[in-house]
Protein backbone atom coordinates (compact mmCIF):
# COMPACT_ATOMS: atom_id res chain seq x y z
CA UNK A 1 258.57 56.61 22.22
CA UNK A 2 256.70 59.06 24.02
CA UNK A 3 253.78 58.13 26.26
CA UNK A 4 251.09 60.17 28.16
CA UNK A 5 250.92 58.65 31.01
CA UNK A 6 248.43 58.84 33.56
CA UNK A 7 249.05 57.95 37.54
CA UNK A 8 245.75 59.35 39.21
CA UNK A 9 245.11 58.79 42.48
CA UNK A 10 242.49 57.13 44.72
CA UNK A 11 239.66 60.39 46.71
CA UNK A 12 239.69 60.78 49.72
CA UNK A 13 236.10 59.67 51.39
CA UNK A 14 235.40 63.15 52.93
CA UNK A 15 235.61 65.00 49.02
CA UNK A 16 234.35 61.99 47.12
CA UNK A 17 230.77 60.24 47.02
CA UNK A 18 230.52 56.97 49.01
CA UNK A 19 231.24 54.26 47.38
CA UNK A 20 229.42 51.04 46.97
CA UNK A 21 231.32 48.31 49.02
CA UNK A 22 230.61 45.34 51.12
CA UNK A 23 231.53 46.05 54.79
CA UNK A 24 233.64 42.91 54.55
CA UNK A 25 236.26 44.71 52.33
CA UNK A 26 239.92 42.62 52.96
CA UNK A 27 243.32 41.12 51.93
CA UNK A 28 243.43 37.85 50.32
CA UNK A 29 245.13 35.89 48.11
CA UNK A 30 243.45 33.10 47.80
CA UNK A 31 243.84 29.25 46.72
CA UNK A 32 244.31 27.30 43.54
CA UNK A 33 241.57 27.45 40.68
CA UNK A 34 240.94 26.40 37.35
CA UNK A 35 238.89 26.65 34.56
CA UNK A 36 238.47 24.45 31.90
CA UNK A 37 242.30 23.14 30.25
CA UNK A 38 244.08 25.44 32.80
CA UNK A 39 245.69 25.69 36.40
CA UNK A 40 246.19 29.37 37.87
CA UNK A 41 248.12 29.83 41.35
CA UNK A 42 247.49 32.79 43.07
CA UNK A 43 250.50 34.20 44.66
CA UNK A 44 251.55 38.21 46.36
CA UNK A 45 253.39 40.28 43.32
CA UNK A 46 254.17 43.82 44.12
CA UNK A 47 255.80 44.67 41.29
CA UNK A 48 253.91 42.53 38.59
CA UNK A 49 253.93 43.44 34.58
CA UNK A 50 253.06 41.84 31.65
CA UNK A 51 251.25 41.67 28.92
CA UNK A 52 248.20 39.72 26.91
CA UNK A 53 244.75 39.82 25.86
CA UNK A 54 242.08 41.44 27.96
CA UNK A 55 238.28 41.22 27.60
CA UNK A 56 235.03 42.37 29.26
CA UNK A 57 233.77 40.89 32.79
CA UNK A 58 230.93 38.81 32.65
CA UNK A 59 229.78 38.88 36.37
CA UNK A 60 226.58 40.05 37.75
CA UNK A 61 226.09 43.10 39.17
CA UNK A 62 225.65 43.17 43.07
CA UNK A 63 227.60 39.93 43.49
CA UNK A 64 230.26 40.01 45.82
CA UNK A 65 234.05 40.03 44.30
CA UNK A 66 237.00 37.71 45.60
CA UNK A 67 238.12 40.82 48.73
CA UNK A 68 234.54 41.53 49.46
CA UNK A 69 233.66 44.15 47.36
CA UNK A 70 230.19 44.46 46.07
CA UNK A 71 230.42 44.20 42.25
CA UNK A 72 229.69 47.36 39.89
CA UNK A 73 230.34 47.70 36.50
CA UNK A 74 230.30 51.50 36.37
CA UNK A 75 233.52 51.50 38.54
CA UNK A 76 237.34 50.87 37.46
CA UNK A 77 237.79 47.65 38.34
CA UNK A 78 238.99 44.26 37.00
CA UNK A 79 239.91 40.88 37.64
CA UNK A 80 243.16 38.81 37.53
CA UNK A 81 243.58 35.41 37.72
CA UNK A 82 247.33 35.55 40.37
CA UNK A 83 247.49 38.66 41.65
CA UNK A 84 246.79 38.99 45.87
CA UNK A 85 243.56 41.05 45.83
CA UNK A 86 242.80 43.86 46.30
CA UNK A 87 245.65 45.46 43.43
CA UNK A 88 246.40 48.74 41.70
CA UNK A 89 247.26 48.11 37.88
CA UNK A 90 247.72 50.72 35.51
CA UNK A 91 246.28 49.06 31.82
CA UNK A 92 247.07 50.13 29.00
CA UNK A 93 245.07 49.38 25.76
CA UNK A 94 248.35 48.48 23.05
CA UNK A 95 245.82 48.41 20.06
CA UNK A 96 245.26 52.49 20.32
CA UNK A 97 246.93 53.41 23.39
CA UNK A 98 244.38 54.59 25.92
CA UNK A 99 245.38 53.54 29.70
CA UNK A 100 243.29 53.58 32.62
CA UNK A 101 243.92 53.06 36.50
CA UNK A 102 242.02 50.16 37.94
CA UNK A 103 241.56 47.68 40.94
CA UNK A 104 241.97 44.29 40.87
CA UNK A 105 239.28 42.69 43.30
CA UNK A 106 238.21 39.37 41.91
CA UNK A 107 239.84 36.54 39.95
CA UNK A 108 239.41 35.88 36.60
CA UNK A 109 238.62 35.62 33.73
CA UNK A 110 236.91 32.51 33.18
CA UNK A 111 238.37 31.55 29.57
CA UNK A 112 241.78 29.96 28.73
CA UNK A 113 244.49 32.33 27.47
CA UNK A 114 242.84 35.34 28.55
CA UNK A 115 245.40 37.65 31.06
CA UNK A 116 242.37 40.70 32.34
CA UNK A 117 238.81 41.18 32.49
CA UNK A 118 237.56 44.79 32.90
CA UNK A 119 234.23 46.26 34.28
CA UNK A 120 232.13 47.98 31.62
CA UNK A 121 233.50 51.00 32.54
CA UNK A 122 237.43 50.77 32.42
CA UNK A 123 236.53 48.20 28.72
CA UNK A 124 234.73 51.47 27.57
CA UNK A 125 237.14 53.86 28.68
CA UNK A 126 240.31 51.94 27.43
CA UNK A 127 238.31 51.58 23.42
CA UNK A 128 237.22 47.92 23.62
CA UNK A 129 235.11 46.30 21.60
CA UNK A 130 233.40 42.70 21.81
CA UNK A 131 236.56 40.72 22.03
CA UNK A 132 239.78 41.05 23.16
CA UNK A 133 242.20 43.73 23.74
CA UNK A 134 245.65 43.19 23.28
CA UNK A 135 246.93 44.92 26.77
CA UNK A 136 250.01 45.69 28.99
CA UNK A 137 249.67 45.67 32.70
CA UNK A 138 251.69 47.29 35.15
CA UNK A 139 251.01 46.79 38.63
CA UNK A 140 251.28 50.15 40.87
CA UNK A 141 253.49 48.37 43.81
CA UNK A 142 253.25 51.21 46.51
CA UNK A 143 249.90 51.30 46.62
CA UNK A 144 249.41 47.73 46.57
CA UNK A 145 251.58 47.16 49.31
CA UNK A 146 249.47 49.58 51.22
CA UNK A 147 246.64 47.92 50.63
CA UNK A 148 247.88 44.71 51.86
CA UNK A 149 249.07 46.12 54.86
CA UNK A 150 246.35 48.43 55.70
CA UNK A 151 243.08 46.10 55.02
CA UNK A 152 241.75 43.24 57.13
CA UNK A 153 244.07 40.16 56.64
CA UNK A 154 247.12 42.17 55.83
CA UNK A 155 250.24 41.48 57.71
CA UNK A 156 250.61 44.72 58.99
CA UNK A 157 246.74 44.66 60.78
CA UNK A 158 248.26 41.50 63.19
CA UNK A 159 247.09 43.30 66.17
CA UNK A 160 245.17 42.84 69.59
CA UNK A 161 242.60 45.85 69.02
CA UNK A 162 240.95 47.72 66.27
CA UNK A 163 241.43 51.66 66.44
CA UNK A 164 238.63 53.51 68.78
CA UNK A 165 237.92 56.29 66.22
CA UNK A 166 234.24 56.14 65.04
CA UNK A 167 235.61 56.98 61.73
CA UNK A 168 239.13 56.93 60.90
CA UNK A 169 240.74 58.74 57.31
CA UNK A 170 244.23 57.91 56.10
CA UNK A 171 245.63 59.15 53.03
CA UNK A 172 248.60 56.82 52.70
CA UNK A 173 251.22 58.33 50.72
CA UNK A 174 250.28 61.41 48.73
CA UNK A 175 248.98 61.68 44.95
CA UNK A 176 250.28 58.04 44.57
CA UNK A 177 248.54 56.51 48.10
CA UNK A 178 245.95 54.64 48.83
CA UNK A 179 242.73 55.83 50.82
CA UNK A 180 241.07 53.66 53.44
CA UNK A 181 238.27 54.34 55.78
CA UNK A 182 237.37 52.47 58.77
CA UNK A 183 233.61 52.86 59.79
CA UNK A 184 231.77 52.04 63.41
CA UNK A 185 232.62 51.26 66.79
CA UNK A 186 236.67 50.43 68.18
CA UNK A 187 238.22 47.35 70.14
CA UNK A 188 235.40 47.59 73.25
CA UNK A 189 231.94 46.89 70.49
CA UNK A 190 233.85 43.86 68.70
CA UNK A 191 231.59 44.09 65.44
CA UNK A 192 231.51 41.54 63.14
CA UNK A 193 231.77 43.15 60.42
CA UNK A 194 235.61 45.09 59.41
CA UNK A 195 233.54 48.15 58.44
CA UNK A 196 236.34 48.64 55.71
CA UNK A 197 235.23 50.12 52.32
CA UNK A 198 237.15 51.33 49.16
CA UNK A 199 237.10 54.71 47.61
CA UNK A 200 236.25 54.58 43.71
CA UNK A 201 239.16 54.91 41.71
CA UNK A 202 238.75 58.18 39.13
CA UNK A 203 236.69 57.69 36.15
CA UNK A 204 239.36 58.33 33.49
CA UNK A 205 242.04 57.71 31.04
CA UNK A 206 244.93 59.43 29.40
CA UNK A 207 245.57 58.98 25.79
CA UNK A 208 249.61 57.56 24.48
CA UNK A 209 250.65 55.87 21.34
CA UNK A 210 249.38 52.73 19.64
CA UNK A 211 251.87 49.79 19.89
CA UNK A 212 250.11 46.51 19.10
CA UNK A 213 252.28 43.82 18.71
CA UNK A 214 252.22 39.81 17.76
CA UNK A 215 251.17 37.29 19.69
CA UNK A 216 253.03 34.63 21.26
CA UNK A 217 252.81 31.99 23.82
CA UNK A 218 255.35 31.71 26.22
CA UNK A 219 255.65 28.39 27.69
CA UNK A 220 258.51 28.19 30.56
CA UNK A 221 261.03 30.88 32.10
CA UNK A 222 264.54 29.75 32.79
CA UNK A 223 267.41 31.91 34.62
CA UNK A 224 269.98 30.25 32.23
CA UNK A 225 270.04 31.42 28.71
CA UNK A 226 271.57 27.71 27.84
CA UNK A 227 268.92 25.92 29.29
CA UNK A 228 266.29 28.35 28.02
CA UNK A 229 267.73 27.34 24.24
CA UNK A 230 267.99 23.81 24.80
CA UNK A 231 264.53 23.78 25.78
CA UNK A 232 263.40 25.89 22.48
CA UNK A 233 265.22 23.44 20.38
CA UNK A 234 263.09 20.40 21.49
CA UNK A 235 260.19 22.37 20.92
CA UNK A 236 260.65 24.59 17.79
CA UNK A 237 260.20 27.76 20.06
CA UNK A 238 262.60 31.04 20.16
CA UNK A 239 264.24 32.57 23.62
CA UNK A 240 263.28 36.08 24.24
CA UNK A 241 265.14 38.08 27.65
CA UNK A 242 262.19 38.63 29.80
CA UNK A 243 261.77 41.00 32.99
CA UNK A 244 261.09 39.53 36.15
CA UNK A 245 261.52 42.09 38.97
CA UNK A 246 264.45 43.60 38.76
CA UNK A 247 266.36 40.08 37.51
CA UNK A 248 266.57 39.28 33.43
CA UNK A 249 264.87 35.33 32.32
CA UNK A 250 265.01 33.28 29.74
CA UNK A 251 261.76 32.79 27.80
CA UNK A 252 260.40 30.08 25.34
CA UNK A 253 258.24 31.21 23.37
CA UNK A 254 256.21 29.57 20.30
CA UNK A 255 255.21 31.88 17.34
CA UNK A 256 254.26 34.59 16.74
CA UNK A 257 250.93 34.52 15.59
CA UNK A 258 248.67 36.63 13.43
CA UNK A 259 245.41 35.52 15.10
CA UNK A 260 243.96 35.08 18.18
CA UNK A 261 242.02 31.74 17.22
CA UNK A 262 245.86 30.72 16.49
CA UNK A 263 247.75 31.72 19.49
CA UNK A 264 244.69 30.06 21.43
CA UNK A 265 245.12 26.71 19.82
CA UNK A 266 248.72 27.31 20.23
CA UNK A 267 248.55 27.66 23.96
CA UNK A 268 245.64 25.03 24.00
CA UNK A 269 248.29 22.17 22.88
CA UNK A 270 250.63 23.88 25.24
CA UNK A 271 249.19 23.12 28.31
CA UNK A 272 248.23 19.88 26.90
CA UNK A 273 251.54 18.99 26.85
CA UNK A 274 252.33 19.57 30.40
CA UNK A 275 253.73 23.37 30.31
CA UNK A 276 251.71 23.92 33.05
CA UNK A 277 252.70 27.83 33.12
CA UNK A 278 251.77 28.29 29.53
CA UNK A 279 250.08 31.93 28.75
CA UNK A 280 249.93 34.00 25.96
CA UNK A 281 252.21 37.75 25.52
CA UNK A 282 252.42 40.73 23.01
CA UNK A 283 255.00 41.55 21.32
């Protein structure tokens, strides 16, 4: 099927307006959290993709995000509950197929089952009501990895001294790079702060096809077909071939569901009984 699909890239500083950031702006990944009935392990994916249900963010505005950014809703930005931070994902809405371009800085969201939260602007752009979105998510791996090797706390900033520029502009790679922009004094002032901010991503979408799907929730991945099926048949769930990088799994899955007050309860008794790793797809 067709698809317009829409790669924009990061501005430059120098042709863009400042953005809001926090001069704190760096790598992380981050430890363990939780909220209420489930475990989520952060972890570095380059090449991440999946899909789910998406809502709205709930944070304040002006609070600092997970990397250090200062939180606005009016750019296009999310948060993820794994992914190392900060991440490129391109979204795309499966319900009526708009897809925007955002950054993951933060983790989230705070409910069960739920796989994206958006800033008011990327929900508005991408159609969203209220509640959730059925979504896909595909993360953008080259400019991730630039990010995590250009920011504070990357492995690639290891060093003994910070550059000497007063400013310093990169464009990393093109249309498809990343921009970053190092502000103050070099190695010899040893400020505090990283003086590392974030260019706004563009404010816009391109329009595909609609493709919603069912739901299901997919409770464990297995790289044996055989052991994927044995497991379904103690369970009363189906095996579907799943992606993972460029190697094929085995996935149980229970459903599908019509509802999303079904697929919850679904995953709900899931991770009650001890499939720690229990989420909910579209399909």
């Amino acid at each position: 099927m067709k698809k317009v699909v829409f790669w924009g890239c990061l501005l430059l500083a120098s042709c863009s307006p400042a953005p809001t950031a926090h001069p704190d702006v760096h790598y992380t990944v981050g430890a363990a959290w939780h909220v209420p009935g489930q475990w989520f392990y952060p972890r570095e994916e380059f090449a991440w993709q999946g899909t789910g249900l998406a809502v709205r963010q709930d944070g304040r505005e002006g609070e600092l995000t997970a990397d250090g950014e200062v939180r606005s809703m009016a750019t296009m930005t999310a948060s993820h509950p794994t992914l190392q931070l900060p991440a490129i994902v391109t979204v795309t809405n499966l319900e009526n197929g708009r897809q925007v371009r955002v950054r993951v800085n933060d983790r989230g969201p705070a409910q069960m089952g739920r796989a994206l939260a958006l800033s008011t602007q990327a929900a508005n752009l991408l159609g969203m009501g209220a509640g959730p979105a059925q979504v896909r998510i595909v993360e953008d791996e080259v400019a991730s990895r630039q990010l995590a090797e250009t920011l504070p706390g990357g492995v690639a900033l290891q060093i003994e001294a910070a550059p000497r520029e007063q400013v310093v502009q990169s464009n990393l790679g093109g249309s498809g790079g990343v921009s970053v922009v190092a502000v103050g004094g070099g190695a010899e002032s040893a400020p505090a702060s990283t003086g590392v901010r974030l260019p706004d991503l563009p404010v816009a979408y391109a329009q595909g096809y609609a493709a919603p799907g069912m739901l299901w929730v997919e409770t464990m991945d297995f790289t044996s077909r055989s052991a994927a099926v044995m497991q379904a048949g103690g369970h009363g769930g189906v095996v579907r071939p799943v992606m993972s990088g460029q190697s094929t799994m085995w996935a149980v899955r229970q459903g599908p569901f019509a509802t999303i007050s079904a697929a919850d309860a679904a995953l709900k008794q899931a991770l009650a009984n001890g499939f720690n790793g229990s989420h909910i797809v579209v399909e």
